[in-house]
Protein backbone atom coordinates (compact mmCIF):
# COMPACT_ATOMS: atom_id res chain seq x y z
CA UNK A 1 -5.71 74.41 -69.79
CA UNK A 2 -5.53 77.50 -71.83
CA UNK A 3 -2.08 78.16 -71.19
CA UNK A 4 -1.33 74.39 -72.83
CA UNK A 5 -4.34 75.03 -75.82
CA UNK A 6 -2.71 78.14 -76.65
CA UNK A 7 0.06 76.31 -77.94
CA UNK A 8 -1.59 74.15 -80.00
CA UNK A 9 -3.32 77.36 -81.46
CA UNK A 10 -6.76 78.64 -82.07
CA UNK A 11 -6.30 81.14 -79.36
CA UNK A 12 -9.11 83.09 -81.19
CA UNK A 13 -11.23 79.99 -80.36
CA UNK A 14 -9.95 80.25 -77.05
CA UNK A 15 -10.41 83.87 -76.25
CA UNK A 16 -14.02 83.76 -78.05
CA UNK A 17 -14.97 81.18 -75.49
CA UNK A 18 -13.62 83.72 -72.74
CA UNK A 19 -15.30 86.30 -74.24
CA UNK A 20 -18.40 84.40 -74.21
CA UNK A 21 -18.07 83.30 -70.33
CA UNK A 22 -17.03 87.22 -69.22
CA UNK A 23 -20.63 88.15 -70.85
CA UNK A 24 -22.05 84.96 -68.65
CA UNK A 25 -23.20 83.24 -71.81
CA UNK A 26 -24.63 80.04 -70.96
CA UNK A 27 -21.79 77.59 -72.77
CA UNK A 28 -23.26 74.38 -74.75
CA UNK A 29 -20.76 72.29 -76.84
CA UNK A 30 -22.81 70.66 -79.36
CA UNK A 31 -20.75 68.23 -81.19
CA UNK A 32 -20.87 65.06 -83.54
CA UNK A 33 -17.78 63.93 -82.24
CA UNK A 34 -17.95 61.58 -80.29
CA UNK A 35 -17.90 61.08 -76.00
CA UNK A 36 -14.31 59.59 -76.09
CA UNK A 37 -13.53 62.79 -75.32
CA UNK A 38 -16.11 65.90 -75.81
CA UNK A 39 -16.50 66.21 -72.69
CA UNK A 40 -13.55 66.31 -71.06
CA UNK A 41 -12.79 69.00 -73.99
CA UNK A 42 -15.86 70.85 -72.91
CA UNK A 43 -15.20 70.81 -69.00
CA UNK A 44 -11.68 72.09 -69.68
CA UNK A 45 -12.92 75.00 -71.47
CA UNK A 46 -15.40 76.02 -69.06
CA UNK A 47 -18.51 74.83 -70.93
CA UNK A 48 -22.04 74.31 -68.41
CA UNK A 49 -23.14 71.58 -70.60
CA UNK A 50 -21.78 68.71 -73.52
CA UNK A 51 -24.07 67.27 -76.14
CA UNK A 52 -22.21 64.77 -78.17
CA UNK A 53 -22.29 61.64 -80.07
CA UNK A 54 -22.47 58.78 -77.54
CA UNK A 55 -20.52 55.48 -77.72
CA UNK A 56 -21.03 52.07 -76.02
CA UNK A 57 -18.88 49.90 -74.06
CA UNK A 58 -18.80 46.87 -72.23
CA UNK A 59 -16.52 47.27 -69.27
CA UNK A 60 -13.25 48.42 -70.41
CA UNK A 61 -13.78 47.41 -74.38
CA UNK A 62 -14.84 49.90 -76.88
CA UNK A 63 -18.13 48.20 -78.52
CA UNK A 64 -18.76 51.05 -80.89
CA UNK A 65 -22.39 51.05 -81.63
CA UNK A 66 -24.01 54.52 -80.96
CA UNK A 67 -25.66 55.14 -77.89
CA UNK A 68 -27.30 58.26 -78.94
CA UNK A 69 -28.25 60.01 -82.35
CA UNK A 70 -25.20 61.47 -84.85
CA UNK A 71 -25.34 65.33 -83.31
CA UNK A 72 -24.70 66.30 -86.97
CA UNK A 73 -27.16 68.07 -89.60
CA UNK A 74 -30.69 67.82 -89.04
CA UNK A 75 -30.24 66.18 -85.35
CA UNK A 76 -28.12 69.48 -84.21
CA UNK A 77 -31.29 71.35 -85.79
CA UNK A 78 -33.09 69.28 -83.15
CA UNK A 79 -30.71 69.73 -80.42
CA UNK A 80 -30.50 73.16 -80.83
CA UNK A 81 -34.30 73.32 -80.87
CA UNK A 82 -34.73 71.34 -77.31
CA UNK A 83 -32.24 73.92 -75.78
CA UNK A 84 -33.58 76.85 -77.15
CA UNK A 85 -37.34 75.31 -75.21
CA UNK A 86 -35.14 74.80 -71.76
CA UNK A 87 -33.29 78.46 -72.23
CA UNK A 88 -36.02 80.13 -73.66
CA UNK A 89 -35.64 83.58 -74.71
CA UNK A 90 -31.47 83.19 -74.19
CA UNK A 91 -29.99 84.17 -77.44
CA UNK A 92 -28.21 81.70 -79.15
CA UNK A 93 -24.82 82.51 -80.86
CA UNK A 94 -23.61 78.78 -82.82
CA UNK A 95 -20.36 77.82 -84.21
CA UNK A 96 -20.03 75.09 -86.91
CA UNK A 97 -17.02 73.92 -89.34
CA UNK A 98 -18.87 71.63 -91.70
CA UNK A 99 -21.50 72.33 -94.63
CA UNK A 100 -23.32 69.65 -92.38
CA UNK A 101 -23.82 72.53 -89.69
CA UNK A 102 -25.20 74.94 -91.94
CA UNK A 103 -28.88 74.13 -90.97
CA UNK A 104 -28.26 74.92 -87.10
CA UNK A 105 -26.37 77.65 -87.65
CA UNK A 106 -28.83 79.35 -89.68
CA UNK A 107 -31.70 78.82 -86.72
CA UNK A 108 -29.14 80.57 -84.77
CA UNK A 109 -29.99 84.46 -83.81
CA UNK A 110 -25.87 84.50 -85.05
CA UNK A 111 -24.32 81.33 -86.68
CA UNK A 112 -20.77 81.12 -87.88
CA UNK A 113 -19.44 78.90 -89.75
CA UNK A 114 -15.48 78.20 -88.70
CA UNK A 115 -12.61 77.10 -90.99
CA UNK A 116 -15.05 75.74 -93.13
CA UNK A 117 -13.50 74.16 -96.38
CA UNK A 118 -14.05 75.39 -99.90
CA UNK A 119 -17.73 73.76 -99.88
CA UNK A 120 -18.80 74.61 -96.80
CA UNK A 121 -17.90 78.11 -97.44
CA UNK A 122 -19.90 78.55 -100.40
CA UNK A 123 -22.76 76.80 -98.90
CA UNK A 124 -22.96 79.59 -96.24
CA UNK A 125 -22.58 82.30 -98.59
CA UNK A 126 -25.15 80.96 -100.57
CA UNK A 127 -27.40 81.40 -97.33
CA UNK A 128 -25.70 84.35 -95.72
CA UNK A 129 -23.81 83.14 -92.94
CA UNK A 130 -20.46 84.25 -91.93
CA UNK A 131 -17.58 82.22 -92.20
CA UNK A 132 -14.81 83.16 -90.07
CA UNK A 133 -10.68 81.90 -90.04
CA UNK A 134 -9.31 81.24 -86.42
CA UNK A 135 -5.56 80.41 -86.00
């Protein structure tokens, strides 16, 4: 899997995840996105556990109504807070990309936000957290 994301890029993405999984960081991809495919995403890259938007179907058809809150903005703050009670006193490093994410990643002991646009960049600033560019 690496080999094959590499070449569609963020290998800094890619070798932060390593990074994280050679100091035996417990992995949680916390995501608004939704189940389609999350988790599959988050199994390739070695994550322990998926938290992600939920979508219903009825056999093979696509029915569309949630299944479980929006992970985004104040229910990632919740998330985040539930995981933090089942790992407690585990650090928590976050990773956002959206003004939306700004909330979580500030409860973080280290939240960054990611190739945030113009917006979300100044609303981290405004609350001092890093933003970082990954190619």
């Amino acid at each position: 899997m690496h080999d094959v994301a590499r070449r569609g890029c963020y290998a800094q993405a890619l070798d932060q995840v390593a990074a994280h999984r050679a100091a035996h960081h417990h992995l949680v991809l916390l995501s608004a996105s939704t189940d389609l495919y999350v988790p599959r995403l988050g199994e390739a890259l070695g994550f322990a556990q998926v938290v992600c938007t939920g979508v219903e179907w009825a056999g093979d058809a696509l029915v569309g109504n949630l299944t479980t809150p929006n992970r985004r903005g104040q229910e990632k703050v919740r998330v985040l807070s539930q995981l933090r009670a089942q790992w407690p006193g585990v650090p928590v490093i976050a990773y956002g990309n959206a003004a939306s994410d700004i909330a979580h990643l500030r409860l973080a002991d280290q939240g960054f936000l990611v190739n945030g646009n113009s917006h979300a960049r100044r609303v981290a600033a405004s609350v001092g957290v890093p933003c970082l560019t990954w190619r």
